[in-house]
Protein backbone atom coordinates (compact mmCIF):
# COMPACT_ATOMS: atom_id res chain seq x y z
CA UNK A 1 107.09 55.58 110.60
CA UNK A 2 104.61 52.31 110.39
CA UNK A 3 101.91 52.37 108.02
CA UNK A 4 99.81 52.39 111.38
CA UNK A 5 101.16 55.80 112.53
CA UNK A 6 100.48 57.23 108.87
CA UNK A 7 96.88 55.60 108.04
CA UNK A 8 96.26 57.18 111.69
CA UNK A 9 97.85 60.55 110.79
CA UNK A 10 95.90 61.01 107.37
CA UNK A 11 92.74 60.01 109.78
CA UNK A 12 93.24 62.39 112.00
CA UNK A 13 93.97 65.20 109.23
CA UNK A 14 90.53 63.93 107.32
CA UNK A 15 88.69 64.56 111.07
CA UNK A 16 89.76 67.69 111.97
CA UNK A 17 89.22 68.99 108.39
CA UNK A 18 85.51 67.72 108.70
CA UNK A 19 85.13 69.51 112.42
CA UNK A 20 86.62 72.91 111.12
CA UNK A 21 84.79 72.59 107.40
CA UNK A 22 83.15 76.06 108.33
CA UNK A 23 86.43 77.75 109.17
CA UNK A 24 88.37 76.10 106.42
CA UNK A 25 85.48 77.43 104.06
CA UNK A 26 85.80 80.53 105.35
CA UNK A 27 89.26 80.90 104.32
CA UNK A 28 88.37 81.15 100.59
CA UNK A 29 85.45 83.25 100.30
CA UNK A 30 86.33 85.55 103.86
CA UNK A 31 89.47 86.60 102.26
CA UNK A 32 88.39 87.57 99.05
CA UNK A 33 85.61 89.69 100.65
CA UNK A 34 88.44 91.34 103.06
CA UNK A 35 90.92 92.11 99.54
CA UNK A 36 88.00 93.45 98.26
CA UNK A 37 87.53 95.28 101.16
CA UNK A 38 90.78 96.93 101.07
CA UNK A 39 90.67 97.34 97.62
CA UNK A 40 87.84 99.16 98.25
CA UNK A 41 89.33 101.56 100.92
CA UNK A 42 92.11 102.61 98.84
CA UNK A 43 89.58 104.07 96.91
CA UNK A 44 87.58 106.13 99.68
CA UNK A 45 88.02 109.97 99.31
CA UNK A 46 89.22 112.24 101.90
CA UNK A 47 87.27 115.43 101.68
CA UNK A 48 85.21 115.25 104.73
CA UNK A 49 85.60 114.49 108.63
CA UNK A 50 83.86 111.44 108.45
CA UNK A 51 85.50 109.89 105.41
CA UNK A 52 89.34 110.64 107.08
CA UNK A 53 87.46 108.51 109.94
CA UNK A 54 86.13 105.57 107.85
CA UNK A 55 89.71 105.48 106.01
CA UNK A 56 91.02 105.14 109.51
CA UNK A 57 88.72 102.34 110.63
CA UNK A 58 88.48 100.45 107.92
CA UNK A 59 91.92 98.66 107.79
CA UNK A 60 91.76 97.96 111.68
CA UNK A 61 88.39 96.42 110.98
CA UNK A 62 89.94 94.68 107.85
CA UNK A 63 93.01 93.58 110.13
CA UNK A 64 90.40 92.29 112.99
CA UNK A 65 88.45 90.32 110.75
CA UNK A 66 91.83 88.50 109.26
CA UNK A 67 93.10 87.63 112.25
CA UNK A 68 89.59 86.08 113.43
CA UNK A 69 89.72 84.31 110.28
CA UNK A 70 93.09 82.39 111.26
CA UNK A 71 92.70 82.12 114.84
CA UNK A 72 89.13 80.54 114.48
CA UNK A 73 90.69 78.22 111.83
CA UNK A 74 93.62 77.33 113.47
CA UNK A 75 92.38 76.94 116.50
CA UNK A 76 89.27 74.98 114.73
CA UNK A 77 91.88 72.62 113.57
CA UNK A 78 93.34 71.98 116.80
CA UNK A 79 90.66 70.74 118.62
CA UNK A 80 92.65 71.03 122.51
CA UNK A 81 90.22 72.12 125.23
CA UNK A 82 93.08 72.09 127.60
CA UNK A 83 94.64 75.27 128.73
CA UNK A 84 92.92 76.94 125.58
CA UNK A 85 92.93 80.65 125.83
CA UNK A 86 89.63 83.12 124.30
CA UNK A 87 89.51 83.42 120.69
CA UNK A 88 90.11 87.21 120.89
CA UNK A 89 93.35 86.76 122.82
CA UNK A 90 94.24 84.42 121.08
CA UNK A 91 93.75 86.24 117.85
CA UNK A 92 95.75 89.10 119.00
CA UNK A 93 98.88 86.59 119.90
CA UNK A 94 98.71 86.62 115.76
CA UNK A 95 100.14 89.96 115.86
CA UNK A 96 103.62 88.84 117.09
CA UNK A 97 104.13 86.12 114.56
CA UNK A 98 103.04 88.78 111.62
CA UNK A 99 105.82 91.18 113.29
CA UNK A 100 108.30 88.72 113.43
CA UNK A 101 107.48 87.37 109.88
CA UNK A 102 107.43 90.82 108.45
CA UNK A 103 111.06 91.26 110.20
CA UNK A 104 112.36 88.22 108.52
CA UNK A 105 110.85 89.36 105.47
CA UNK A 106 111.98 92.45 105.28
CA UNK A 107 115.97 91.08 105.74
CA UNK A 108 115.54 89.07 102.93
CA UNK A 109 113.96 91.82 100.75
CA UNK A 110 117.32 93.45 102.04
CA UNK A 111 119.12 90.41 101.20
CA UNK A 112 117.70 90.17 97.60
CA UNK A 113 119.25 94.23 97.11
CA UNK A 114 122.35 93.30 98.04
CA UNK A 115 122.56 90.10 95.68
CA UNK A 116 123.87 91.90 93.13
CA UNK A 117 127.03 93.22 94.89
CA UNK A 118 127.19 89.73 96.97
CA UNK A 119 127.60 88.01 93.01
CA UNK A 120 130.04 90.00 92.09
CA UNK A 121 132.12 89.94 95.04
CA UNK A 122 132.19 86.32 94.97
CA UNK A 123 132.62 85.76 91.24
CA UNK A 124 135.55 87.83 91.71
CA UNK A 125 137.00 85.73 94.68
CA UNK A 126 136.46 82.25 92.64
CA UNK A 127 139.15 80.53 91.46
CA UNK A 128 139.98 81.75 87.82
CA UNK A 129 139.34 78.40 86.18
CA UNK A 130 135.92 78.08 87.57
CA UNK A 131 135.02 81.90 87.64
CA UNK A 132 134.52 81.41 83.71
CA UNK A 133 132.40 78.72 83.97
CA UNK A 134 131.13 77.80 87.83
CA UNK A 135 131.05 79.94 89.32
CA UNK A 136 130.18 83.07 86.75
CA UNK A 137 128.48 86.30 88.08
CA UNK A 138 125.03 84.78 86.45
CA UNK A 139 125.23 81.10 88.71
CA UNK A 140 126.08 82.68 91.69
CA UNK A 141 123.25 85.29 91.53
CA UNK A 142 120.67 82.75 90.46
CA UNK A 143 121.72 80.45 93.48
CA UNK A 144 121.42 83.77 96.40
CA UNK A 145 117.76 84.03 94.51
CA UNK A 146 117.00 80.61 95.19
CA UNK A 147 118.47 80.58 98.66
CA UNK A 148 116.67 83.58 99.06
CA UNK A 149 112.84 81.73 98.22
CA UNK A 150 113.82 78.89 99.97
CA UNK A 151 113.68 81.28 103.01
CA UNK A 152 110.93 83.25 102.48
CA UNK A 153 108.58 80.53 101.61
CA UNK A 154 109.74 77.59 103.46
CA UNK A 155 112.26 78.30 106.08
CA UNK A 156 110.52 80.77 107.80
CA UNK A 157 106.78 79.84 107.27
CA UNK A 158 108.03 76.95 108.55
CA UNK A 159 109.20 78.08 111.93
CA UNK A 160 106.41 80.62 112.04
CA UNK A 161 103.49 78.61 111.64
CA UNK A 162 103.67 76.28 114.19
CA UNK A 163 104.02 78.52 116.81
CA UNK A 164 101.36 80.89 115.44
CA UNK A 165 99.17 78.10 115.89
CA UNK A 166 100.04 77.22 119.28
CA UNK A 167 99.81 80.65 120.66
CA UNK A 168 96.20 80.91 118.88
CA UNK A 169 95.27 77.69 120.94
CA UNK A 170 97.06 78.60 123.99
CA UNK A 171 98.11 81.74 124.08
CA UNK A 172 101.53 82.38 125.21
CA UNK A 173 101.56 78.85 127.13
CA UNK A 174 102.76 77.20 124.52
CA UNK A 175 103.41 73.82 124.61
CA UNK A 176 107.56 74.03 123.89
CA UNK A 177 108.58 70.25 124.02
CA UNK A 178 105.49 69.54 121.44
CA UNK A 179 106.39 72.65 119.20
CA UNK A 180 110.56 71.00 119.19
CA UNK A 181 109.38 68.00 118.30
CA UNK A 182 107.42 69.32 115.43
CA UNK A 183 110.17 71.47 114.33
CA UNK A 184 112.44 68.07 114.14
CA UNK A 185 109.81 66.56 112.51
CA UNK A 186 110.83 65.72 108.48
CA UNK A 187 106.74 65.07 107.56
CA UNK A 188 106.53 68.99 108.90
CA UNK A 189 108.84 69.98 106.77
CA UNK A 190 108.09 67.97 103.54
CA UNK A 191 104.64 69.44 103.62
CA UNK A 192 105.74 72.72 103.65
CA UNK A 193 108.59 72.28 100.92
CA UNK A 194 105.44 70.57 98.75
CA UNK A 195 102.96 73.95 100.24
CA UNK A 196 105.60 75.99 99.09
CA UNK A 197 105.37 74.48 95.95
CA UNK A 198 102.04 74.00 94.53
CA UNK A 199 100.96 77.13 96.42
CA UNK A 200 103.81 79.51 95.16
CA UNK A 201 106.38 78.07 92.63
CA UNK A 202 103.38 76.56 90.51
CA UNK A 203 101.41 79.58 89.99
CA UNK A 204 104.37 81.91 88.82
CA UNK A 205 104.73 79.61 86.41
CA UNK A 206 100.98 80.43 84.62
CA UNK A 207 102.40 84.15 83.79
CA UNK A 208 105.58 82.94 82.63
CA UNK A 209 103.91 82.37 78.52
CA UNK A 210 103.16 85.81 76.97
CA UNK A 211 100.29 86.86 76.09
CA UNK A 212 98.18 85.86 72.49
CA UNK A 213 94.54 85.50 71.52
CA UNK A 214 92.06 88.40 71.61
CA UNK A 215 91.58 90.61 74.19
CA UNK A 216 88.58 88.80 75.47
CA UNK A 217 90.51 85.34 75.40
CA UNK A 218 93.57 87.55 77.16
CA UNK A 219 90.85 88.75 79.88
CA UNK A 220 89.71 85.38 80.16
CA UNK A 221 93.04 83.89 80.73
CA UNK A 222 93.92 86.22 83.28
CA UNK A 223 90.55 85.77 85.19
CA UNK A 224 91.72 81.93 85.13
CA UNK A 225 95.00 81.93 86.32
CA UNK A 226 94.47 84.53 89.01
CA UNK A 227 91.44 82.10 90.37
CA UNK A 228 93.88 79.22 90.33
CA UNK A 229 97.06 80.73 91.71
CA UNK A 230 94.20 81.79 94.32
CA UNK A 231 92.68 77.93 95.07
CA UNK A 232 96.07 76.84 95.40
CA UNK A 233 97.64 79.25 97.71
CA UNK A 234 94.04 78.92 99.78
CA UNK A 235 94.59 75.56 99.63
CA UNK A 236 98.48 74.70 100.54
CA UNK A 237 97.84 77.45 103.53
CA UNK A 238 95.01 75.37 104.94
CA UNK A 239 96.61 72.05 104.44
CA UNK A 240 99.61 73.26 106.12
CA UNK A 241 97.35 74.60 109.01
CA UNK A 242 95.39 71.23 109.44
CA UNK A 243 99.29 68.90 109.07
CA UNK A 244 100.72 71.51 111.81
CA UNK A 245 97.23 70.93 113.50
CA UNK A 246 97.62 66.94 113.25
CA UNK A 247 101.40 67.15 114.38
CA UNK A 248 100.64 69.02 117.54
CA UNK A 249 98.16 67.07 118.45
CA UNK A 250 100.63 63.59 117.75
CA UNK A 251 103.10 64.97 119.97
CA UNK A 252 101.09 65.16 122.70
CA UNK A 253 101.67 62.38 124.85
CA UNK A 254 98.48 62.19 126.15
CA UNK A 255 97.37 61.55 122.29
CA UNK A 256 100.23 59.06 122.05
CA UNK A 257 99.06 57.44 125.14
CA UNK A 258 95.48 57.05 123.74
CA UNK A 259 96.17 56.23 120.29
CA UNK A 260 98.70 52.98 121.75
CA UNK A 261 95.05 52.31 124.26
CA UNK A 262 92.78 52.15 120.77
CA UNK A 263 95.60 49.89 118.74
CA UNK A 264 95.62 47.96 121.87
CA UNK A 265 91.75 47.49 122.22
CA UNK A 266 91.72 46.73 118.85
CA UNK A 267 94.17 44.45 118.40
CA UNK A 268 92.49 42.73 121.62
CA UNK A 269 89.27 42.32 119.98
CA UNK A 270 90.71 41.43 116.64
CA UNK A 271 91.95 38.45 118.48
CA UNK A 272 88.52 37.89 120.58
CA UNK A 273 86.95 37.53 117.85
CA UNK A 274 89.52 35.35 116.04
């Protein structure tokens, strides 16, 4: 990639964050006030007709609100009139990607109970002279766990995301050439490995220390991390939004097309001028 092509892509990620600043905003003080929200309704008591109701309502008005929150970003960060569907529909497209995220999930949840049984089996199948100190029961489990995160937090976000986006633009038109492209794409998939990251692996590590101090330094300390483990998963999910946004959009070839017209007119006038 040219310097060019990456000045233009950082450009382009710096615009559409200015366009969608309200949405992108949105994500870090909407979602605290929908946790709180269901925080909230798990506390509601059941004794009367109406309060069964409100329990009932609540988390589809909780779920509604979320997935207006990430269709109005993501499709904020787009920025493609063509073929763009209605923000509700769009919105409800969400619903899929969540099913079919939750699936994968849920396999690897299944995956991470069967770890133990899948280390010993294969500690018992290495070679003896590298059972001992290879491949021990310990290695092997710690390497399933890792294969394990690197699927839940990268593979599949990965896969998920872009098409989540695409279907919140366009509904179930999606744009399949652009969304391959994307998936081949190794900038896509650094900035989710680095998302992943700074997003997830970083803040585990702020409640790996125990605990000292006084109780109001302990509060305190909690209070801290939990608002900076917050910021930074905010913040990797929105930059990974915006990059998927930005990649879309550079596999268009309409985009292409336009971008090689503005080098071109500027390259003319550069020499105009010259």
């Amino acid at each position: 990639m040219s310097e060019g092509a990456a000045t233009s892509n950082w450009s382009d990620l710096g615009r559409r964050l200015r366009a969608s600043l309200g949405w992108v905003a949105a994500q870090y003080w909407a979602t605290v006030l929908i946790v709180l929200a269901g925080i909230g309704w798990t506390r509601l008591p059941d004794k009367h007709v109406w309060q069964v109701g409100l329990t009932l309502l609540i988390p589809l008005v909780l779920l509604a609100a979320f997935l207006l929150l990430e269709a109005g970003t993501m499709r904020g960060l787009v920025r493609d009139e063509e073929r763009r569907v209605r923000t509700v529909y769009g919105a409800l497209t969400l619903l899929v990607w969540i099913a079919i995220a939750s699936l994968a999930w849920a396999l690897l949840n299944w995956c991470g109970d069967q770890s133990v049984l899948w280390a010993g089996y294969l500690n018992s199948r290495a070679p003896a002279h590298l059972r001992a100190r290879l491949f021990t029961y310990a290695h092997i489990q710690l390497w399933i766990t890792i294969l394990i995160w690197i699927f839940r937090w990268i593979v599949v976000p990965a896969k998920v995301i872009p098409h989540a986006v695409a279907s919140a633009q366009w509904g179930w038109r999606l744009p399949w050439r652009r969304l391959i492209r994307l998936l081949l794409d190794w900038r896509w998939w650094t900035a989710v490995v680095v998302a992943a990251m700074l997003g997830v692996a970083l803040p585990a590590h702020f409640y790996a220390s125990q605990p000292s101090g006084t109780v109001s330094h302990q509060v305190w300390a909690v209070i801290l991390k939990l608002a900076g483990a917050y910021l930074l998963a905010i913040t990797s999910w929105g930059a990974v939004l915006a990059w998927a946004a930005v990649l879309l959009g550079r596999s268009n070839p309409r985009a292409e097309n336009d971008a090689s017209s503005s080098l071109s007119e500027t390259g003319g006038n550069a020499r105009g001028n010259a």
